[in-house]
PDB file of N, CA and C in Angstrom:
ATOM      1  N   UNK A   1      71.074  81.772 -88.456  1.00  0.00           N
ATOM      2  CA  UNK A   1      72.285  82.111 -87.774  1.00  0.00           C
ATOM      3  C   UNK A   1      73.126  82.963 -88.713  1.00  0.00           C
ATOM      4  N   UNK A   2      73.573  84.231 -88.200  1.00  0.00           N
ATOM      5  CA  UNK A   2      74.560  84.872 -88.848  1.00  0.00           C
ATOM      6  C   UNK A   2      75.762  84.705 -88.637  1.00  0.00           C
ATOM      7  N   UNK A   3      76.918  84.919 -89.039  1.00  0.00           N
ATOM      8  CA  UNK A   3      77.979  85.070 -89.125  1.00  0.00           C
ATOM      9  C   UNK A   3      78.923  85.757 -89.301  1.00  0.00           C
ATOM     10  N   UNK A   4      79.774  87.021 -88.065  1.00  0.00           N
ATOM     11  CA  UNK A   4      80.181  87.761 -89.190  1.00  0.00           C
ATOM     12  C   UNK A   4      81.748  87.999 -88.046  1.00  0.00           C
ATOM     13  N   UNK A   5      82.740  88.087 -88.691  1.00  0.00           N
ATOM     14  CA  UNK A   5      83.893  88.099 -88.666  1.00  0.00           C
ATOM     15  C   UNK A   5      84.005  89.340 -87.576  1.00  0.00           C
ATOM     16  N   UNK A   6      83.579  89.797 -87.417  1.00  0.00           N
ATOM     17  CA  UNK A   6      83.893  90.907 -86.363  1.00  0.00           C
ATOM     18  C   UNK A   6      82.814  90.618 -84.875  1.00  0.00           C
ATOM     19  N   UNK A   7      81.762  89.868 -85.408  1.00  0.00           N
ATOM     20  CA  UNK A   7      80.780  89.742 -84.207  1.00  0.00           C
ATOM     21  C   UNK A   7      80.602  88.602 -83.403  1.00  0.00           C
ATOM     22  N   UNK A   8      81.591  87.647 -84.325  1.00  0.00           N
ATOM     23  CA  UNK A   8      80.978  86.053 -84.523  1.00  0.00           C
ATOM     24  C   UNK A   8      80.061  85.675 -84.917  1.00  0.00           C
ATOM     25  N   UNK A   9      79.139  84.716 -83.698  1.00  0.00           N
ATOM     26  CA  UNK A   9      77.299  84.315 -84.505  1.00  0.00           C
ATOM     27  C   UNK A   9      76.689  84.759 -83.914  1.00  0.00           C
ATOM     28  N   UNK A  10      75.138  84.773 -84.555  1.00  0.00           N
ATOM     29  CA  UNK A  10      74.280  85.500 -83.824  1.00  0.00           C
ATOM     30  C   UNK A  10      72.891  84.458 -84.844  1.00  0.00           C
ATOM     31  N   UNK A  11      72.008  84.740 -83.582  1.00  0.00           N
ATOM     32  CA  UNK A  11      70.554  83.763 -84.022  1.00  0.00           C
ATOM     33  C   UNK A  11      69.753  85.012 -84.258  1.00  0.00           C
ATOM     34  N   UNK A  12      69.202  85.133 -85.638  1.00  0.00           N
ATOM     35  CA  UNK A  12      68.265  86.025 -85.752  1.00  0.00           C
ATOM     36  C   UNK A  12      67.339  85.212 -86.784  1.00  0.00           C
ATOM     37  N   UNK A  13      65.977  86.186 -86.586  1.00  0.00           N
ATOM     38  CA  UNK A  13      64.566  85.752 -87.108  1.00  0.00           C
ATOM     39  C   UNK A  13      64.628  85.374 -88.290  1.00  0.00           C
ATOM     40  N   UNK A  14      64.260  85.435 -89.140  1.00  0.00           N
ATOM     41  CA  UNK A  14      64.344  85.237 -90.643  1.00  0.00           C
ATOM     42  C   UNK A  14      63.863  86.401 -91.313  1.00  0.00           C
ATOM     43  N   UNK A  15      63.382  87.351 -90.457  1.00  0.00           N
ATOM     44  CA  UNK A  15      62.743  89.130 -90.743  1.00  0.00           C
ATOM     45  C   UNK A  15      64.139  90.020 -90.323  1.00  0.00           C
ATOM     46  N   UNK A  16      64.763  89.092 -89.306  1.00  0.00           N
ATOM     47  CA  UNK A  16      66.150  89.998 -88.706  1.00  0.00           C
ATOM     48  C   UNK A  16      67.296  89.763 -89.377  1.00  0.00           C
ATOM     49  N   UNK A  17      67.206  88.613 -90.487  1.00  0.00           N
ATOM     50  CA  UNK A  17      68.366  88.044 -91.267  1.00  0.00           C
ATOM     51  C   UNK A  17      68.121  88.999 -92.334  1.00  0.00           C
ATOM     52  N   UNK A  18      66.788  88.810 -93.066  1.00  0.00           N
ATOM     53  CA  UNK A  18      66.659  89.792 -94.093  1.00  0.00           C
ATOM     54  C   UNK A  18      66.718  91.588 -94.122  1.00  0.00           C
ATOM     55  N   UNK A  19      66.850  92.001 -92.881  1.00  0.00           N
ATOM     56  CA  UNK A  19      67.177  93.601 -92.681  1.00  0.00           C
ATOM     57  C   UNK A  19      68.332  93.253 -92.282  1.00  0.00           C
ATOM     58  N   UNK A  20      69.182  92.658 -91.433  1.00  0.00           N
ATOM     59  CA  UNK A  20      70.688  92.490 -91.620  1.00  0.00           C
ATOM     60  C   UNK A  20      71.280  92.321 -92.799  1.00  0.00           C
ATOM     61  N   UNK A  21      70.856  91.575 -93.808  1.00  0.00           N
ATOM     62  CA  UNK A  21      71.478  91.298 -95.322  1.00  0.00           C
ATOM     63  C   UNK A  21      71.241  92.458 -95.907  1.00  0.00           C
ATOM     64  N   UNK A  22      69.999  93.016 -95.919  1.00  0.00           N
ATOM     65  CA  UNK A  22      70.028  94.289 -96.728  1.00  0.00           C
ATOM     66  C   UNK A  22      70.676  95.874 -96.379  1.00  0.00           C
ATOM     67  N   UNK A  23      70.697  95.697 -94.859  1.00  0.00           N
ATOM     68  CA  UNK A  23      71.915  96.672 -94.459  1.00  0.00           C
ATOM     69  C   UNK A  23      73.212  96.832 -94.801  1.00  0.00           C
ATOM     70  N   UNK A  24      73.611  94.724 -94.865  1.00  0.00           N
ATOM     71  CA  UNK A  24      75.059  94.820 -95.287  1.00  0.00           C
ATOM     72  C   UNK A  24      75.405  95.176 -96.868  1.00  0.00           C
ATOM     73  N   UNK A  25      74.168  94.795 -97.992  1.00  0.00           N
ATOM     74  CA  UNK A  25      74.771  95.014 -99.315  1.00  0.00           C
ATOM     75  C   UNK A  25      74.093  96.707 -99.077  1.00  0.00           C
ATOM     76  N   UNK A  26      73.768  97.540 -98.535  1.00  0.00           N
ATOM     77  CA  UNK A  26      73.433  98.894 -98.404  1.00  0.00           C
ATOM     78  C   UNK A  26      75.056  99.092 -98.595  1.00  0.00           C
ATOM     79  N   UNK A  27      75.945  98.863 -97.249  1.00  0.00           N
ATOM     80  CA  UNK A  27      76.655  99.334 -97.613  1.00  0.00           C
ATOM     81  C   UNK A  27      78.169  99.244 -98.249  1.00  0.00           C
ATOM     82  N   UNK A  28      77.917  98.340 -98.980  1.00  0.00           N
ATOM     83  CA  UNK A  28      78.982  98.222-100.287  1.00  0.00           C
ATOM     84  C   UNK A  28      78.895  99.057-101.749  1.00  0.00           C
ATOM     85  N   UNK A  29      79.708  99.218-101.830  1.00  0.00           N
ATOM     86  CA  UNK A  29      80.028 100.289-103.275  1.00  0.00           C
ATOM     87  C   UNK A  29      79.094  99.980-104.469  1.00  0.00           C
ATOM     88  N   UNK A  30      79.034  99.033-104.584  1.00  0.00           N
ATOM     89  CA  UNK A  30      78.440  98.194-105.704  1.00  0.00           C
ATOM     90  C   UNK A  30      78.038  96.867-105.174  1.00  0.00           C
ATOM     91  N   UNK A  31      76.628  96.437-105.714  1.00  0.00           N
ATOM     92  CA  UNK A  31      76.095  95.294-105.571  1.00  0.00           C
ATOM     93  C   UNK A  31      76.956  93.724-106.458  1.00  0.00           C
ATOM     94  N   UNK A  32      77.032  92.805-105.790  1.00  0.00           N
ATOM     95  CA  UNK A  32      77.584  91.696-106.521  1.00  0.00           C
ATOM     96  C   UNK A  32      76.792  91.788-107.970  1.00  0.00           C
ATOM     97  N   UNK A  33      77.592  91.391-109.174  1.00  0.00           N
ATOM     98  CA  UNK A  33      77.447  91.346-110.393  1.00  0.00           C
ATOM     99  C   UNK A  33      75.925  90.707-110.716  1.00  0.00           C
ATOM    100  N   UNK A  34      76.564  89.639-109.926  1.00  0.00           N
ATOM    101  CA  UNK A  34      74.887  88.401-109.999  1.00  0.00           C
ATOM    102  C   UNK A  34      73.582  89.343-109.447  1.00  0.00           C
ATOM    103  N   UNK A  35      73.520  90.455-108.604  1.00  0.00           N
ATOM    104  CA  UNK A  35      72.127  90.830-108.606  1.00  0.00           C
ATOM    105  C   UNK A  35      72.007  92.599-109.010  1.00  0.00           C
ATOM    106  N   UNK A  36      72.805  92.932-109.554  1.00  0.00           N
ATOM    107  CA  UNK A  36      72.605  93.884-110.529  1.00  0.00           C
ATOM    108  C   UNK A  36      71.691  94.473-111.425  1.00  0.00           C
ATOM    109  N   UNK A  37      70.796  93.145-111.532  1.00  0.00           N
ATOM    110  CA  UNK A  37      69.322  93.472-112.434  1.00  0.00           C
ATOM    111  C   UNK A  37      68.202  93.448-111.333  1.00  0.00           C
ATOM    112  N   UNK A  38      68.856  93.450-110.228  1.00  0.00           N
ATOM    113  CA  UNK A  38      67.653  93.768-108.958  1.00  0.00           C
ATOM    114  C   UNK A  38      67.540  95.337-108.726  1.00  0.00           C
ATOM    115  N   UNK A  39      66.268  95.943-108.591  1.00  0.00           N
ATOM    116  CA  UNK A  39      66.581  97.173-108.409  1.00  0.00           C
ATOM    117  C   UNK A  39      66.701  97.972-106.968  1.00  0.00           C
ATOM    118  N   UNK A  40      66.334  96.858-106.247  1.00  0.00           N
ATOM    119  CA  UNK A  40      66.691  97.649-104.141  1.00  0.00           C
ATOM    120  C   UNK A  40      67.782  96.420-103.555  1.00  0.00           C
ATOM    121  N   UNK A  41      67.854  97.150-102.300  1.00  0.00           N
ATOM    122  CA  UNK A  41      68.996  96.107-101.544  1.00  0.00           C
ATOM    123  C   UNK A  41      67.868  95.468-101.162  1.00  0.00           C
ATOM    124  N   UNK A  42      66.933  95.733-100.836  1.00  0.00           N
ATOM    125  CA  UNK A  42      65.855  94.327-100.265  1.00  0.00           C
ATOM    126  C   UNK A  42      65.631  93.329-101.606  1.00  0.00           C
ATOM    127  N   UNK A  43      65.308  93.789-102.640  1.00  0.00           N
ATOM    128  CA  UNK A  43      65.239  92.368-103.422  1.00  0.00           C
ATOM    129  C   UNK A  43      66.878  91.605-103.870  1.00  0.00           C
ATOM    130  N   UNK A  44      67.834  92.179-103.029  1.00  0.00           N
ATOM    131  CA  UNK A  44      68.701  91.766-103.498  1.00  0.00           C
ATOM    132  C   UNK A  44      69.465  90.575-102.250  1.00  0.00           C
ATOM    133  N   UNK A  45      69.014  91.315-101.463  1.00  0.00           N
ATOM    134  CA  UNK A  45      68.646  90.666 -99.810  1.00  0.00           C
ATOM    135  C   UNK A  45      67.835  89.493 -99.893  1.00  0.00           C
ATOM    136  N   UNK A  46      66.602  89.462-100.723  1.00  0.00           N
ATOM    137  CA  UNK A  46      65.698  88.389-100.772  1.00  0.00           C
ATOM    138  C   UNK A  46      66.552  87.073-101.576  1.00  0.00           C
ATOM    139  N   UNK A  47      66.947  87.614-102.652  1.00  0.00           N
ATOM    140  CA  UNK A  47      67.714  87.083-103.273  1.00  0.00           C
ATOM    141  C   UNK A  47      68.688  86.062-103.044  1.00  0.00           C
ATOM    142  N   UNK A  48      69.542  86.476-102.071  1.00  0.00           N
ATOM    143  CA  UNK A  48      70.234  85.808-101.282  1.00  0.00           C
ATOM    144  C   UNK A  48      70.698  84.761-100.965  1.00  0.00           C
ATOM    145  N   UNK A  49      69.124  85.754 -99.668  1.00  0.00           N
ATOM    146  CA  UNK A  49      68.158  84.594 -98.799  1.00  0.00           C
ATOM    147  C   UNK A  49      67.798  83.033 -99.443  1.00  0.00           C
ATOM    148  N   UNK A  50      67.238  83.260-100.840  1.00  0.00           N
ATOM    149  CA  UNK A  50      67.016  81.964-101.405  1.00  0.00           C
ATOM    150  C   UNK A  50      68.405  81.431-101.901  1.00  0.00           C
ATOM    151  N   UNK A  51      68.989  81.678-102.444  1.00  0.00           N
ATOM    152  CA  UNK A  51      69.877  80.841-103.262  1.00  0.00           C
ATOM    153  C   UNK A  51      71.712  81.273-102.489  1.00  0.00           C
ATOM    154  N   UNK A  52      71.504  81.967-101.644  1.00  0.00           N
ATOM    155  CA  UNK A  52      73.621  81.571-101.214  1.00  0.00           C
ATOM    156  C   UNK A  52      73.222  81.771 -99.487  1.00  0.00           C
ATOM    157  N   UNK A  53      74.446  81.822 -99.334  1.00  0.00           N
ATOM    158  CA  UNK A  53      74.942  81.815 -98.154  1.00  0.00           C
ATOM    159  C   UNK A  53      75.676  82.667 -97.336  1.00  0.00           C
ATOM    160  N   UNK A  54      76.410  83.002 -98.226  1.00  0.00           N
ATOM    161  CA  UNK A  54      77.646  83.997 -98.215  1.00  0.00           C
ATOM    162  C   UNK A  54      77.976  85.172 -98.958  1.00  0.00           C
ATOM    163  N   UNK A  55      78.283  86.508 -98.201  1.00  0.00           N
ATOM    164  CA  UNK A  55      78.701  87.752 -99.460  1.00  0.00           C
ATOM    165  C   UNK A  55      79.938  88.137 -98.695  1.00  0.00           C
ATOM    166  N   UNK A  56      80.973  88.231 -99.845  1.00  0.00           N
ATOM    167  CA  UNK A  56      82.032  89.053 -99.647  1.00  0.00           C
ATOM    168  C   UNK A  56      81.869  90.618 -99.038  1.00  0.00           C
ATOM    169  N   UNK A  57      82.371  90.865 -98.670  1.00  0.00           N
ATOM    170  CA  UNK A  57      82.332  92.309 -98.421  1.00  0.00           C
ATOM    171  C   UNK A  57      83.449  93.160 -98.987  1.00  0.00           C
ATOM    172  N   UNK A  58      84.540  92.714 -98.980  1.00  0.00           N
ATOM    173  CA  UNK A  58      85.209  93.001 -99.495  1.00  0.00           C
ATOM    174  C   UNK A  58      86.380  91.787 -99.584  1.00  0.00           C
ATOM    175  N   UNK A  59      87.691  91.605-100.384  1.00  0.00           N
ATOM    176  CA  UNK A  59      87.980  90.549-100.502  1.00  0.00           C
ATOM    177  C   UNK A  59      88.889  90.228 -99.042  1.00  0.00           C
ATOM    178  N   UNK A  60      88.675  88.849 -99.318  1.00  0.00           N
ATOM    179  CA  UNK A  60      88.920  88.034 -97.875  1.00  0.00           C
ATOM    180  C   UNK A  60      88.337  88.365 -96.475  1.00  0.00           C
ATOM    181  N   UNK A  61      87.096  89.060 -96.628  1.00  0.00           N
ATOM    182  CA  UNK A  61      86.298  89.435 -95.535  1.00  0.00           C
ATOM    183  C   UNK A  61      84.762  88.743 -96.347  1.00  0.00           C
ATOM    184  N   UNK A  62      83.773  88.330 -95.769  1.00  0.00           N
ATOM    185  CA  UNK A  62      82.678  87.690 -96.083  1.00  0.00           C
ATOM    186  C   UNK A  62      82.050  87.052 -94.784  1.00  0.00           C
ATOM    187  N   UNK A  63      80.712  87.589 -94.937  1.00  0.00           N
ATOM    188  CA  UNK A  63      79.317  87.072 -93.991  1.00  0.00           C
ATOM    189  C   UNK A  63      78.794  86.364 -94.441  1.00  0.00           C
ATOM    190  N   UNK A  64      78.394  85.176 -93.424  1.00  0.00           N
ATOM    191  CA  UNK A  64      77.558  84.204 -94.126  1.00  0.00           C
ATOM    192  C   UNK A  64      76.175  83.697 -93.031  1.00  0.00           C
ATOM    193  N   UNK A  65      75.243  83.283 -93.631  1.00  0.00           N
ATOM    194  CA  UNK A  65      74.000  83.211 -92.550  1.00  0.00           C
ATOM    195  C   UNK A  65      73.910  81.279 -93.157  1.00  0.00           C
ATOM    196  N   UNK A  66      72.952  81.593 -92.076  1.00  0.00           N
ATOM    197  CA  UNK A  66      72.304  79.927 -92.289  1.00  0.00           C
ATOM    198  C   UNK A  66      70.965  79.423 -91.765  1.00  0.00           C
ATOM    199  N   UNK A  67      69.853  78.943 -92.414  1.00  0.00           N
ATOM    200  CA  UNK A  67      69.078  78.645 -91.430  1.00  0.00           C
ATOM    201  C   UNK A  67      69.159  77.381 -90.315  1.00  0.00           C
ATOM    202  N   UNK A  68      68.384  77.400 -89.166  1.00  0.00           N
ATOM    203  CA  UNK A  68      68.544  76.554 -88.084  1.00  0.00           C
ATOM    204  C   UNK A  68      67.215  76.474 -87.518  1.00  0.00           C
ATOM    205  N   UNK A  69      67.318  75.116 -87.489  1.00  0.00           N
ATOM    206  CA  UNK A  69      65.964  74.613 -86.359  1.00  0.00           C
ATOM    207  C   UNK A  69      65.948  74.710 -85.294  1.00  0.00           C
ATOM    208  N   UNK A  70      65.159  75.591 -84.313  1.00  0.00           N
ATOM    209  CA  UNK A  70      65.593  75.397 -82.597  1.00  0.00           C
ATOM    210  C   UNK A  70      64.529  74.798 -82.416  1.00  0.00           C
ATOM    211  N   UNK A  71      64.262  73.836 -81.362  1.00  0.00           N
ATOM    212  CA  UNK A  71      62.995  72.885 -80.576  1.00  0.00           C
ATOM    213  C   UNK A  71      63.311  72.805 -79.057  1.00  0.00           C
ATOM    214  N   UNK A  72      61.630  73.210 -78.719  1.00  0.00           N
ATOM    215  CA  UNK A  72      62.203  73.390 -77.521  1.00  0.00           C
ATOM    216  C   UNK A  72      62.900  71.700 -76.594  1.00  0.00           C
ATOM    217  N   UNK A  73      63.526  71.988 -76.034  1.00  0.00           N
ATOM    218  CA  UNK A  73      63.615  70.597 -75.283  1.00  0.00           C
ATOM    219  C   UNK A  73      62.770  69.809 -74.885  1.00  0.00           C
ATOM    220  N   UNK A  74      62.973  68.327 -75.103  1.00  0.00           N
ATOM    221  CA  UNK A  74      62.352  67.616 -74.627  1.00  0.00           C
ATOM    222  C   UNK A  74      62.234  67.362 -73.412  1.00  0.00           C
ATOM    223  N   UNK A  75      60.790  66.955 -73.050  1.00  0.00           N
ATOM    224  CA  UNK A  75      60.471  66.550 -71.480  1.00  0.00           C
ATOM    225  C   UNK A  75      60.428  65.581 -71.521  1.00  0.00           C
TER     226      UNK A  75
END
């Protein structure tokens, strides 16, 4: 599940989270400090993916994803 202040939420794949994340640090000025020794927005995207939740975008604006289990209903 994404999150984003202008869109609200949105359920995407875990292939659609990771080209959404790497679109969004595409387009910021500079990459957060912490992945700086990454050399693309996709490993920085991957990055993320494993260990946060949340990126500023700029201050007091920030996206955050999450994973979620869907099942289908029970019969």
């Amino acid at each position: 599940m994404v999150l984003e202040p202008s869109r609200g939420e949105r359920i995407l794949t875990a292939a659609e989270t990771l080209s959404w994340l790497t679109t969004q640090l595409a387009e910021l000025e500079a990459p957060p400090a912490d992945l700086l020794s990454l050399s693309s927005d996709l490993e920085r995207a991957e990055r993320l993916l494993e260990t946060a939740c949340e990126l500023e975008l700029e201050p007091g604006m920030a996206v955050q994803w999450y994973a979620v289990r869907l099942e289908p209903p029970a019969r």
